[in-house]
Protein backbone atom coordinates (compact mmCIF):
# COMPACT_ATOMS: atom_id res chain seq x y z
CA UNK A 1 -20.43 3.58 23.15
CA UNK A 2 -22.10 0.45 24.43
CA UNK A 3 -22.07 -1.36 21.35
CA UNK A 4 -18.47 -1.32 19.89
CA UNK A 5 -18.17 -3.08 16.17
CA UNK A 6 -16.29 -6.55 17.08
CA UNK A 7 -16.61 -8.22 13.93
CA UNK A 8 -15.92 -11.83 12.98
CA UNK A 9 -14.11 -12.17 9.93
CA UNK A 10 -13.34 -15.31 7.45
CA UNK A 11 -9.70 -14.54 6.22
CA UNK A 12 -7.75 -16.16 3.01
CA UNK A 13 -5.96 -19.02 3.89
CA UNK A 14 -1.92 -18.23 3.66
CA UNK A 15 -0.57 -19.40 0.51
CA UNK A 16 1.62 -22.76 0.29
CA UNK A 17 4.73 -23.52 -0.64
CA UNK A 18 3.27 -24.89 -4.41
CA UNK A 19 2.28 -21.46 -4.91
CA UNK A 20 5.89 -20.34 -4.10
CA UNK A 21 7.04 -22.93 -6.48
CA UNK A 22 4.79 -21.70 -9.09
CA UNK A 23 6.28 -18.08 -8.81
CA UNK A 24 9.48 -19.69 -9.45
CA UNK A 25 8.38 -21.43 -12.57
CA UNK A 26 6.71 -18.40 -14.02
CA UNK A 27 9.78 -16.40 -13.31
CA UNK A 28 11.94 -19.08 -14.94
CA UNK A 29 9.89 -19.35 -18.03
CA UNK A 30 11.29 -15.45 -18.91
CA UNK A 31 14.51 -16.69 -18.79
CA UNK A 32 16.81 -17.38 -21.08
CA UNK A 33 19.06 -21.03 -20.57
CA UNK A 34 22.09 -20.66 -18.61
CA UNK A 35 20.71 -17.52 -16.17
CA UNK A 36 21.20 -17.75 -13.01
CA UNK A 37 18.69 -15.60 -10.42
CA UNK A 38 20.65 -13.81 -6.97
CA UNK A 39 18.26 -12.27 -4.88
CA UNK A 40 18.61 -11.40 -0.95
CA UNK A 41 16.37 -10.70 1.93
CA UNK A 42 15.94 -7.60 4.11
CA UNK A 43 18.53 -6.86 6.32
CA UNK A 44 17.29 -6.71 10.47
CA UNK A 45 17.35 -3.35 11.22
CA UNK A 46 18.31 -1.54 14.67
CA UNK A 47 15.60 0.75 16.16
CA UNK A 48 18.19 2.10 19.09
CA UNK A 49 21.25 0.72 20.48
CA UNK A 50 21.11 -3.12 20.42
CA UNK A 51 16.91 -2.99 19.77
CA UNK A 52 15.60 -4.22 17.02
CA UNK A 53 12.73 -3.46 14.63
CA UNK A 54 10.59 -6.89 14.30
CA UNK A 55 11.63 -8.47 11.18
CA UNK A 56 10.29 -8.27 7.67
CA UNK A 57 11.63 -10.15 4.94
CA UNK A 58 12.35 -8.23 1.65
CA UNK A 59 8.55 -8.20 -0.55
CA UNK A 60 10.17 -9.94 -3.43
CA UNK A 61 12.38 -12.79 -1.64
CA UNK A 62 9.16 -13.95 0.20
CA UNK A 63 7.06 -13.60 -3.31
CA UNK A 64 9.78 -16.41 -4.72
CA UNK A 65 10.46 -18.15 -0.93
CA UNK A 66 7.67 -17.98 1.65
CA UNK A 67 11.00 -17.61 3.36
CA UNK A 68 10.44 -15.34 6.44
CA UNK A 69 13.55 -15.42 8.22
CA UNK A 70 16.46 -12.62 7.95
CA UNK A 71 20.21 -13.58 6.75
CA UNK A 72 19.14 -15.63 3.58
CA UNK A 73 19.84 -15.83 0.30
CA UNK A 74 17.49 -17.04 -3.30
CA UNK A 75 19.82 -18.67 -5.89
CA UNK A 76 17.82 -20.02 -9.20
CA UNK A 77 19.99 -21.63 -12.17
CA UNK A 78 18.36 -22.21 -15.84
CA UNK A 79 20.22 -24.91 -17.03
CA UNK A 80 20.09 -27.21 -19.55
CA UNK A 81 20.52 -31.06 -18.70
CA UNK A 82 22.24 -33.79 -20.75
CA UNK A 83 19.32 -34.32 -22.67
CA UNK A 84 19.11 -30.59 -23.32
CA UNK A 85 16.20 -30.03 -21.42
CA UNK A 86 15.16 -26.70 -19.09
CA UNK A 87 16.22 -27.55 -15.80
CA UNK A 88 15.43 -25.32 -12.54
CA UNK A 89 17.97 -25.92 -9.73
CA UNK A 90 16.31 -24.02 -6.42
CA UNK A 91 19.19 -23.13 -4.02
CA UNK A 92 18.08 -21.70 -0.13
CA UNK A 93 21.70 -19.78 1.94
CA UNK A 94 20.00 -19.44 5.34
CA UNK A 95 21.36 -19.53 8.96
CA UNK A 96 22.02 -23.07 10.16
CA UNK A 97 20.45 -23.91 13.36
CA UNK A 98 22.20 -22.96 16.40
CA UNK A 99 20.64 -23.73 20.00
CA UNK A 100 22.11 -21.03 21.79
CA UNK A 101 20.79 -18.80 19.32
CA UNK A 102 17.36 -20.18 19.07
CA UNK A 103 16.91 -19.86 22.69
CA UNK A 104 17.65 -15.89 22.36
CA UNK A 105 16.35 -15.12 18.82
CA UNK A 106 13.51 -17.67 18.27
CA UNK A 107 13.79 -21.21 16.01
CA UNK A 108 15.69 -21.05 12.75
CA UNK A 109 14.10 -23.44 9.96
CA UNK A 110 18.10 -24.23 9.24
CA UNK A 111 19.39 -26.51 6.38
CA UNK A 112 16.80 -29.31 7.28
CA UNK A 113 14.07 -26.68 7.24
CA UNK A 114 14.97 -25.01 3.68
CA UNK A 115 14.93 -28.77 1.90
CA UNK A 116 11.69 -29.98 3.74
CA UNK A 117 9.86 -27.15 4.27
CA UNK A 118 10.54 -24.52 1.69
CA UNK A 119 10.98 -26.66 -1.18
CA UNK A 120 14.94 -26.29 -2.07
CA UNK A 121 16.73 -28.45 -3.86
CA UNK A 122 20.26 -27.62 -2.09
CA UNK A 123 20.45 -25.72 0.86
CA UNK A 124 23.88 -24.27 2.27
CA UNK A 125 24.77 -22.00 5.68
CA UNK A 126 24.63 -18.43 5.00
CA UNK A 127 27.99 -17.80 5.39
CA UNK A 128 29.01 -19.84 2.59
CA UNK A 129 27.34 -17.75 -0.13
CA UNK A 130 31.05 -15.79 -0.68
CA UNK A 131 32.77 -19.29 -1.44
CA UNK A 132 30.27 -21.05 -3.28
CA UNK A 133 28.58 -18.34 -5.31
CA UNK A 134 31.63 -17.56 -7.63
CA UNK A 135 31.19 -21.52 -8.55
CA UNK A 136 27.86 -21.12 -9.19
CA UNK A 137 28.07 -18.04 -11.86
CA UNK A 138 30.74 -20.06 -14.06
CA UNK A 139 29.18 -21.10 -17.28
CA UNK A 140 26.23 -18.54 -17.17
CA UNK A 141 25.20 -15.81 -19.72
CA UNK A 142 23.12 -14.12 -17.52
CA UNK A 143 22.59 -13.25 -14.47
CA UNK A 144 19.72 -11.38 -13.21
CA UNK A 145 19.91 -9.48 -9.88
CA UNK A 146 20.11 -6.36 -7.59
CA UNK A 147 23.76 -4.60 -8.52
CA UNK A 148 25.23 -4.55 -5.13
CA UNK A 149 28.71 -5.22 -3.66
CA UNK A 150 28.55 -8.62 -2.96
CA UNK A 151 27.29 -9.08 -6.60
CA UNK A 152 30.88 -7.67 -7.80
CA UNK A 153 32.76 -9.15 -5.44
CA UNK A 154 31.23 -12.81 -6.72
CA UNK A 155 31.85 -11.86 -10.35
CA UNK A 156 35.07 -10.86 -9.93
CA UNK A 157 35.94 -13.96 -8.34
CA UNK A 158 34.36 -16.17 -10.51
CA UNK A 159 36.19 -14.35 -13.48
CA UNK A 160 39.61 -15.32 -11.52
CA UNK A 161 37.76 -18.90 -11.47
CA UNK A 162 37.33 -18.88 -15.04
CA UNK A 163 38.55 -22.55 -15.93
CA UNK A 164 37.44 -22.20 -19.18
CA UNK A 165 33.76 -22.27 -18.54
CA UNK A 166 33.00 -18.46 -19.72
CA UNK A 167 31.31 -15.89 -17.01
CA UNK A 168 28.52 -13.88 -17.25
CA UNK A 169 28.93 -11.18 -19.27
CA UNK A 170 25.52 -9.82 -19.03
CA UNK A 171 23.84 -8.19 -15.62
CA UNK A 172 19.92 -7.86 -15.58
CA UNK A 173 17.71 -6.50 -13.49
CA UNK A 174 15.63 -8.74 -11.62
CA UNK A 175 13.54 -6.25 -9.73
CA UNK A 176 12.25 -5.09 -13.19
CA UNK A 177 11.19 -9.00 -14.11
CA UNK A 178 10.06 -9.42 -10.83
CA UNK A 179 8.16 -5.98 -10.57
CA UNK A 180 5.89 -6.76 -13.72
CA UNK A 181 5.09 -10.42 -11.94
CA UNK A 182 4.10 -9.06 -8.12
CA UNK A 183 1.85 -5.96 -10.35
CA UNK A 184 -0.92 -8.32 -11.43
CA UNK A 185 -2.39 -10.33 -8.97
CA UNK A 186 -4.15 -13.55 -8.91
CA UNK A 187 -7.22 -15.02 -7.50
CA UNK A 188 -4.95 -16.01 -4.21
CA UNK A 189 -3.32 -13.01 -3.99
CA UNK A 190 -6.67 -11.19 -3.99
CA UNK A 191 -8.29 -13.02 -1.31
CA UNK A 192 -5.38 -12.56 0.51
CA UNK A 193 -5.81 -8.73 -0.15
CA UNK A 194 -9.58 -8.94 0.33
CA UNK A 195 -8.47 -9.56 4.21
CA UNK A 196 -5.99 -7.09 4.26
CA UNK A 197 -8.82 -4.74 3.43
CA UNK A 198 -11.60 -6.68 5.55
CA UNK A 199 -9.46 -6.09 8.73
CA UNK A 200 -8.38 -2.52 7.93
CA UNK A 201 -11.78 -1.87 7.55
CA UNK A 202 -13.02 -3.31 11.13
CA UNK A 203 -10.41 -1.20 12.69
CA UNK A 204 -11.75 1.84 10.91
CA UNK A 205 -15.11 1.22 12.06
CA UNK A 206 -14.42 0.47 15.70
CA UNK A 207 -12.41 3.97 15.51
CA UNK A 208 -15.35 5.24 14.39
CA UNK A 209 -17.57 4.06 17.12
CA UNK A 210 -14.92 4.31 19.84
CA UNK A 211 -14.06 8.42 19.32
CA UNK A 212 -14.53 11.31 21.74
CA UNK A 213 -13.92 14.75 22.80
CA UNK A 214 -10.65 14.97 24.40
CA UNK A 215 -9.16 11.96 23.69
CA UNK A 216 -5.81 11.55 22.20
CA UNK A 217 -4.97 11.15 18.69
CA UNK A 218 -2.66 8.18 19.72
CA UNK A 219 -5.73 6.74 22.33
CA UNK A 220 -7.57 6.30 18.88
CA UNK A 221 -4.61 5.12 17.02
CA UNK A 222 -4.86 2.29 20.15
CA UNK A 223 -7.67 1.05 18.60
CA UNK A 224 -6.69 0.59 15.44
CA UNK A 225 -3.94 -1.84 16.36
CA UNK A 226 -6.33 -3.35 18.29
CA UNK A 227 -8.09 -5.05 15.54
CA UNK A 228 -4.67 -5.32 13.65
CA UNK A 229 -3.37 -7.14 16.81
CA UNK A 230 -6.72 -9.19 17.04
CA UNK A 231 -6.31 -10.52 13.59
CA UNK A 232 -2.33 -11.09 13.80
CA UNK A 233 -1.73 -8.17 11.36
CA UNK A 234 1.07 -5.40 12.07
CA UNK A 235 0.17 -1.76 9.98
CA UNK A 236 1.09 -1.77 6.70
CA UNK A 237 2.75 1.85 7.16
CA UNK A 238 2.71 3.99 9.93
CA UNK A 239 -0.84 4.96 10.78
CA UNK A 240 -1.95 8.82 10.53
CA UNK A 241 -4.77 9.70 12.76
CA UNK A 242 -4.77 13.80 12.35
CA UNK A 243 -7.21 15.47 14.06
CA UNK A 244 -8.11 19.21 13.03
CA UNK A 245 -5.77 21.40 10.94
CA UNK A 246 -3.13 18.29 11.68
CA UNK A 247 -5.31 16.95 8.32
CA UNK A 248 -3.34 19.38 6.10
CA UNK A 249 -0.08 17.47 7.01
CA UNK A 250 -0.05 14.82 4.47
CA UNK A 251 2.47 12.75 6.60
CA UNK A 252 1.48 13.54 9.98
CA UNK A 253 2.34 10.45 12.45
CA UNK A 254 3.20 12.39 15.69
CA UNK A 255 -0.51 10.96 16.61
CA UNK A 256 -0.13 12.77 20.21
CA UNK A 257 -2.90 15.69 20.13
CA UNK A 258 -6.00 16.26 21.58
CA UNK A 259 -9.23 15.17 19.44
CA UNK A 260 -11.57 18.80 19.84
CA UNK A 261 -15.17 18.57 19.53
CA UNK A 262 -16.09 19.90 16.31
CA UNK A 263 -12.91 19.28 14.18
CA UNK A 264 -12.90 16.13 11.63
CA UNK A 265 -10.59 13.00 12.02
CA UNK A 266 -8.67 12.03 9.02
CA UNK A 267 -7.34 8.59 9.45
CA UNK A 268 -5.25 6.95 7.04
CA UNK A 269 -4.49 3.08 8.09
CA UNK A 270 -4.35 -0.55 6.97
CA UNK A 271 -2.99 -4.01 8.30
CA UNK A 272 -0.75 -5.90 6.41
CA UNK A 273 -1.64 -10.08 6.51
CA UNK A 274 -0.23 -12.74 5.33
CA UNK A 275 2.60 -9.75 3.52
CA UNK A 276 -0.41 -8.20 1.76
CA UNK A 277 -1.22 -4.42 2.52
CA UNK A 278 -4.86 -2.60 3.28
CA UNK A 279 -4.84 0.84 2.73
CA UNK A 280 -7.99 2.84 4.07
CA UNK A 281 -8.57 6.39 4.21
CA UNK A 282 -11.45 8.20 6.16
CA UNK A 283 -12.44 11.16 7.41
CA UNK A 284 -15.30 11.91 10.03
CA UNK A 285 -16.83 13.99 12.39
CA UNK A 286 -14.95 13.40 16.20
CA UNK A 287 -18.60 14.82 17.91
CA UNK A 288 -20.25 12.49 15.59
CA UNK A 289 -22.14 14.84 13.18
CA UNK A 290 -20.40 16.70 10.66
CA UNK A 291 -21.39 20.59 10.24
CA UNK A 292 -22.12 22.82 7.55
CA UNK A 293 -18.84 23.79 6.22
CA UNK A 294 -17.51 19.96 6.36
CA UNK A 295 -20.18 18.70 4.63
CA UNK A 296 -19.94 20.72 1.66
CA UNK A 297 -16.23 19.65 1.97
CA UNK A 298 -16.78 16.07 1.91
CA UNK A 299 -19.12 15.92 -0.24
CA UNK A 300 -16.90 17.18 -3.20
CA UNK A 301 -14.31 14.74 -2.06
CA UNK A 302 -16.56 11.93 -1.92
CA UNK A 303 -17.60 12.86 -5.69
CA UNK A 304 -14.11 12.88 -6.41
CA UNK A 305 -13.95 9.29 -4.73
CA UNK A 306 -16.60 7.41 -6.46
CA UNK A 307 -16.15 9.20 -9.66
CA UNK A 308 -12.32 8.35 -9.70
CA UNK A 309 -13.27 4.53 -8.56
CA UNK A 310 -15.79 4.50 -12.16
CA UNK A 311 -13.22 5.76 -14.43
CA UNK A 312 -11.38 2.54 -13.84
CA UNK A 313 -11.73 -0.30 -16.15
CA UNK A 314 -9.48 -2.40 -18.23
CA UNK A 315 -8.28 -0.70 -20.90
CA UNK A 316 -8.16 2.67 -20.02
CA UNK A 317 -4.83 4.51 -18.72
CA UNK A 318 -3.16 4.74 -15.04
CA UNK A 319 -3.92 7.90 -14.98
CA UNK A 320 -7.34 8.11 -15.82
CA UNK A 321 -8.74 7.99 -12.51
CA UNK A 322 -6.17 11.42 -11.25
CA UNK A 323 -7.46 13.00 -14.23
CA UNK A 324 -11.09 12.33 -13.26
CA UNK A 325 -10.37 13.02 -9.71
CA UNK A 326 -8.78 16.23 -10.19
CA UNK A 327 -11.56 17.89 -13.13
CA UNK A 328 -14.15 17.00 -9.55
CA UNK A 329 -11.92 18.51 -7.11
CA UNK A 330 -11.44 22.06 -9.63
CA UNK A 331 -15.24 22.04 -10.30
CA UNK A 332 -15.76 21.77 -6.33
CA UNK A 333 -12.97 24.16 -5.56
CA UNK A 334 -15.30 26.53 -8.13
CA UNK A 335 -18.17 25.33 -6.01
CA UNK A 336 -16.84 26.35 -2.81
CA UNK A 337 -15.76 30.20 -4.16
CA UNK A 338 -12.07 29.10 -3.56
CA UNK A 339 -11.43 29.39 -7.52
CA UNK A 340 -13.11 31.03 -10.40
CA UNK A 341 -12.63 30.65 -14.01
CA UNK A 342 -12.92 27.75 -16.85
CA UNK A 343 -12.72 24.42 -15.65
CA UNK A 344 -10.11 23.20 -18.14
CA UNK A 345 -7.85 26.60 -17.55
CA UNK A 346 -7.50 25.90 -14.06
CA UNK A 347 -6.64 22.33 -14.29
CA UNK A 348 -3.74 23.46 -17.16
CA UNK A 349 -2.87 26.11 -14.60
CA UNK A 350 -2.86 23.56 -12.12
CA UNK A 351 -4.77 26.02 -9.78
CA UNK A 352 -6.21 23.22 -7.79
CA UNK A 353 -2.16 22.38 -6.24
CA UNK A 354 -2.71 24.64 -2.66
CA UNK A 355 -5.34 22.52 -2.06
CA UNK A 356 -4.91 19.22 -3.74
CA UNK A 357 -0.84 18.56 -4.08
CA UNK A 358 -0.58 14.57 -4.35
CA UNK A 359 -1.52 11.98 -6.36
CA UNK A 360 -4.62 9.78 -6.71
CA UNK A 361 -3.21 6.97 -5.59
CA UNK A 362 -0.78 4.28 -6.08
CA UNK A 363 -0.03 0.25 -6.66
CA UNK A 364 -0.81 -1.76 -3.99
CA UNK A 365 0.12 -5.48 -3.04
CA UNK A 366 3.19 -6.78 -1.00
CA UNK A 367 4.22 -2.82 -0.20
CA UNK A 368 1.74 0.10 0.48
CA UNK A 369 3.60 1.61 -2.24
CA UNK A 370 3.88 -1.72 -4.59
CA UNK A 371 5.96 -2.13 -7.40
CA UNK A 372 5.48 -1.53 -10.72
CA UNK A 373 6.11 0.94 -13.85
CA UNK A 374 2.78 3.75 -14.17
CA UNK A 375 4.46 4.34 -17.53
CA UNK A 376 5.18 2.54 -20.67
CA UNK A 377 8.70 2.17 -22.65
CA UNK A 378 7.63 5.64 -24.52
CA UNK A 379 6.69 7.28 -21.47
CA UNK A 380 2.98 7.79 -21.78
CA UNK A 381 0.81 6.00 -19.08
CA UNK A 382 0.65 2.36 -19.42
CA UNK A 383 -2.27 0.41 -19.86
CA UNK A 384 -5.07 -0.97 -16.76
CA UNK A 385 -5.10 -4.31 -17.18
CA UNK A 386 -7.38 -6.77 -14.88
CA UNK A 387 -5.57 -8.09 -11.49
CA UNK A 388 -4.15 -4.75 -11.15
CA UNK A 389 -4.71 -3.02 -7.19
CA UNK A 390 -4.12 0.43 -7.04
CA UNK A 391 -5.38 2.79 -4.24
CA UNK A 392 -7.98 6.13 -4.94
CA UNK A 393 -7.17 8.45 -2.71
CA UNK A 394 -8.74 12.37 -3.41
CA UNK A 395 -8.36 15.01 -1.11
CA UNK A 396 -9.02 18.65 0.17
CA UNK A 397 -6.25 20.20 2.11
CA UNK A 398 -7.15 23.95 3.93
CA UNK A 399 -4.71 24.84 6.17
CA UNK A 400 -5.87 27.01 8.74
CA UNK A 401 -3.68 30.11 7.58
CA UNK A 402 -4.34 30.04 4.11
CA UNK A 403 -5.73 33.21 3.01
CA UNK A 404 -6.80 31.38 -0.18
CA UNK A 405 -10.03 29.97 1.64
CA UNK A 406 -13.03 31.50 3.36
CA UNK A 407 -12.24 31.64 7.01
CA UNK A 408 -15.49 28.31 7.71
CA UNK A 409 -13.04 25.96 5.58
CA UNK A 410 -9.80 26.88 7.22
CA UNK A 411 -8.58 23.84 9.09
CA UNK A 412 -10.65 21.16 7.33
CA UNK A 413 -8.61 18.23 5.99
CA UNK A 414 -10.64 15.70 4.47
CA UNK A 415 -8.80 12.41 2.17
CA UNK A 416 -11.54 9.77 1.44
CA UNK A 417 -9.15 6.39 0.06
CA UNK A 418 -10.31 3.04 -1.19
CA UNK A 419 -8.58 -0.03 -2.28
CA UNK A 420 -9.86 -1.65 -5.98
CA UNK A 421 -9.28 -4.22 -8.24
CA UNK A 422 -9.26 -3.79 -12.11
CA UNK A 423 -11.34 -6.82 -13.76
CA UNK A 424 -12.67 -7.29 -17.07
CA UNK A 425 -15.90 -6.03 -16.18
CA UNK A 426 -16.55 -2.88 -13.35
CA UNK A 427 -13.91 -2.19 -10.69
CA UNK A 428 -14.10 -3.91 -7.79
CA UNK A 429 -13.64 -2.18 -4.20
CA UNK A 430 -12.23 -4.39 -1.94
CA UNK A 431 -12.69 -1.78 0.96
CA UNK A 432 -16.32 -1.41 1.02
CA UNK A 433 -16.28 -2.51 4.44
CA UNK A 434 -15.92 0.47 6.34
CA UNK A 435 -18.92 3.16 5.30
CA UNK A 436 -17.78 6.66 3.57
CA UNK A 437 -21.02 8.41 2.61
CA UNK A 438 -21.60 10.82 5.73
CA UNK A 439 -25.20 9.67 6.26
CA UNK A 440 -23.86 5.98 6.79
CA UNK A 441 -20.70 7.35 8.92
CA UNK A 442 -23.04 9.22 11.57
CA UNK A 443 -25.25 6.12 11.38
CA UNK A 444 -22.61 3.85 12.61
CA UNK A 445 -21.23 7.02 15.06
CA UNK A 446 -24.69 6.96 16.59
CA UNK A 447 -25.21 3.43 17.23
CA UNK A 448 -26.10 2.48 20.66
């Protein structure tokens, strides 16, 4: 193509650390007084012998922290002062600076770092967490944290520490507070998302414009990270660019097969900026023109889609929009000669699962998969509420050897997935930026 989609885009601004601080406060107001709040980073992690994976700080220690850096520890204590009064004591364990180091590993913000830069109050070398943490938990009725070794260990000492000060007696989980918090976004957050989606969608559309005959899944993956790479994004998962009957694998990421003229190209990709994820799904034609047989494919799918998108609003349940999804998908299946029978049967019968086995999609925020109960204390599906993200994500799934299907569909994967908002008023699709209808997909294939 002589015209390949370069687009310029204006991206959120990375949040500061008074929005960090504001997390912190909004945690601390569901506390009760004399909690204190243990939370850990991500550990680095090896990819082969002494290689390792480039680091990513745990979701929830950089929701409280802004704190990107491995080895470090969150400490928050709700105490009351003399006066009685609330008081919030901030506490940063992170790696001192170390010269040597820095020159091999990159700078460390150290001690100085955590007090100017990241807002803590005290700030103490990682490797004192053991000896001053048991001092820390004495005189506290809860603590609220990830159950973990180190946790024990710390309670145990404390308890040999007990001076006469009491120990906590009660363990919560934090991830649970913590969950409900990172689930509903605000107006930052969703800018920040809005770009997450805004560059996953350029790189969809430059793989769209880029594609050929014979090239290599993994040549089109190339341009994918590309635009993730132009933007200073990594992928927010590991991409899936399936050409053929390699569709019908749901997590296919071998990406290392030859594109055929004729077959479709189901890619499912985001960047993740500033920690926030994008989370596109599209399929098209690798000649440029879909036939027949896809068509009719799609064009349930796409029903599926938009009709799925609709059904969410404020108020109704999380699983309204599978529900809606999956009566499209049965009808279409019926439409197609695949299935036959009363619509309502054959959902109960769940006739649709050779074809359609997932869900409709999922939270999204910090993690592609982002945190956050679908269900309510009694089990049934909780309640959409606005600043909610979740992904819609239909599909159709014929596997070349299923006998199930008339022999044009065999080997047609399609999954058509968008990324929306729930407001008080219509949902809002913060993907639009990469087309889906096929009219507007060949349009952009075609341009010269």
């Amino acid at each position: 193509m002589s015209s390949v989609y370069r687009p310029t885009l204006s991206l959120a601004p990375a949040l500061i650390q008074a929005d960090f601080a504001a997390r912190r406060a909004r945690l601390a107001a569901q506390l009760p007084d004399h909690s204190i709040v243990i939370l850990a980073t991500a550990p680095t992690h090896l990819r082969n012998n002494d290689a390792e994976y480039k680091y990513r700080a745990d979701s929830s220690f950089y929701y409280l922290t802004g704190f990107a850096e491995p080895e470090a520890l969150l400490v928050l204590e709700k105490v009351l002062s003399e006066q009685g009064n609330a008081e919030l004591i901030y506490t940063l364990f992170v790696r001192p600076k170390d010269k040597l180091r820095e020159i091999w590993d990159g700078r460390r913000a150290g001690i100085e770092g955590a007090l100017a830069e990241f807002g803590a109050q005290q700030a103490y070398p990682i490797n004192e967490a053991d000896e001053r943490l048991p001092a820390m938990l004495l005189g506290k009725q809860h603590v609220y944290a990830r159950l973990d070794n180190d946790l024990t260990s710390w309670l145990a000492h404390a308890r040999s520490l007990r001076r006469g000060e009491g120990v906590v007696d009660t363990v919560h989980n934090l991830d649970a507070l913590l969950a409900e918090m990172r689930l509903i976004k605000d107006d930052k957050e969703l800018a920040l998302m809005q770009s997450a989606a805004d560059i996953s969608a350029a790189a969809h559309c430059r793989a769209m414009q880029t594609v050929r005959p014979e090239m290599l899944e993994y040549q089109l993956e190339a341009e994918l990270l590309y635009v993730f790479g132009h933007y200073g994004c990594v992928p927010s998962y590991n991409s899936i660019v399936a050409g053929g009957d390699n569709a019908n694998i749901l997590h296919y990421v071998e990406n290392d097969q030859l594109l055929r003229a004729g077959d479709l190209v189901m890619i499912d990709a985001g960047a993740e900026y500033q920690h926030y994820a994008g989370d596109i799904s599209r399929t098209f034609p690798v000649s440029g023109t879909f036939s027949n047989a896809q068509r009719a494919v799609y064009d349930i799918v796409l029903r599926a889609n938009l009709a799925a998108i609709d059904s969410l609003v404020a108020g109704a349940h999380a699983r309204i929009h599978h529900e809606t999804a999956l009566r499209v998908l049965t009808q279409g299946l019926v439409e197609l000669g695949i299935l036959s029978g009363d619509i309502d049967t054959l959902m109960a019968d769940k006739a649709y699962m050779p074809f359609y086995m997932h869900g409709t999609g999922h939270w999204l925020g910090m993690d592609v998969h982002d945190v956050g109960r679908y269900t309510d204390t009694d089990g049934k599906p909780r309640t959409l509420q606005a600043g909610m993200v979740i992904t819609v994500e239909p599909g159709l799934y014929f596997a070349h050897d299923n006998p199930q299907v008339p022999e044009r569909y065999r080997g047609i994967g399609i999954r058509i997935e968008d990324d929306v908002v729930i407001t008080e008023g219509a949902p809002r699709v913060l993907t639009g930026g990469v087309p889906k209808t096929m009219a507007e997909i060949e349009a952009l294939m075609q341009q010269e």
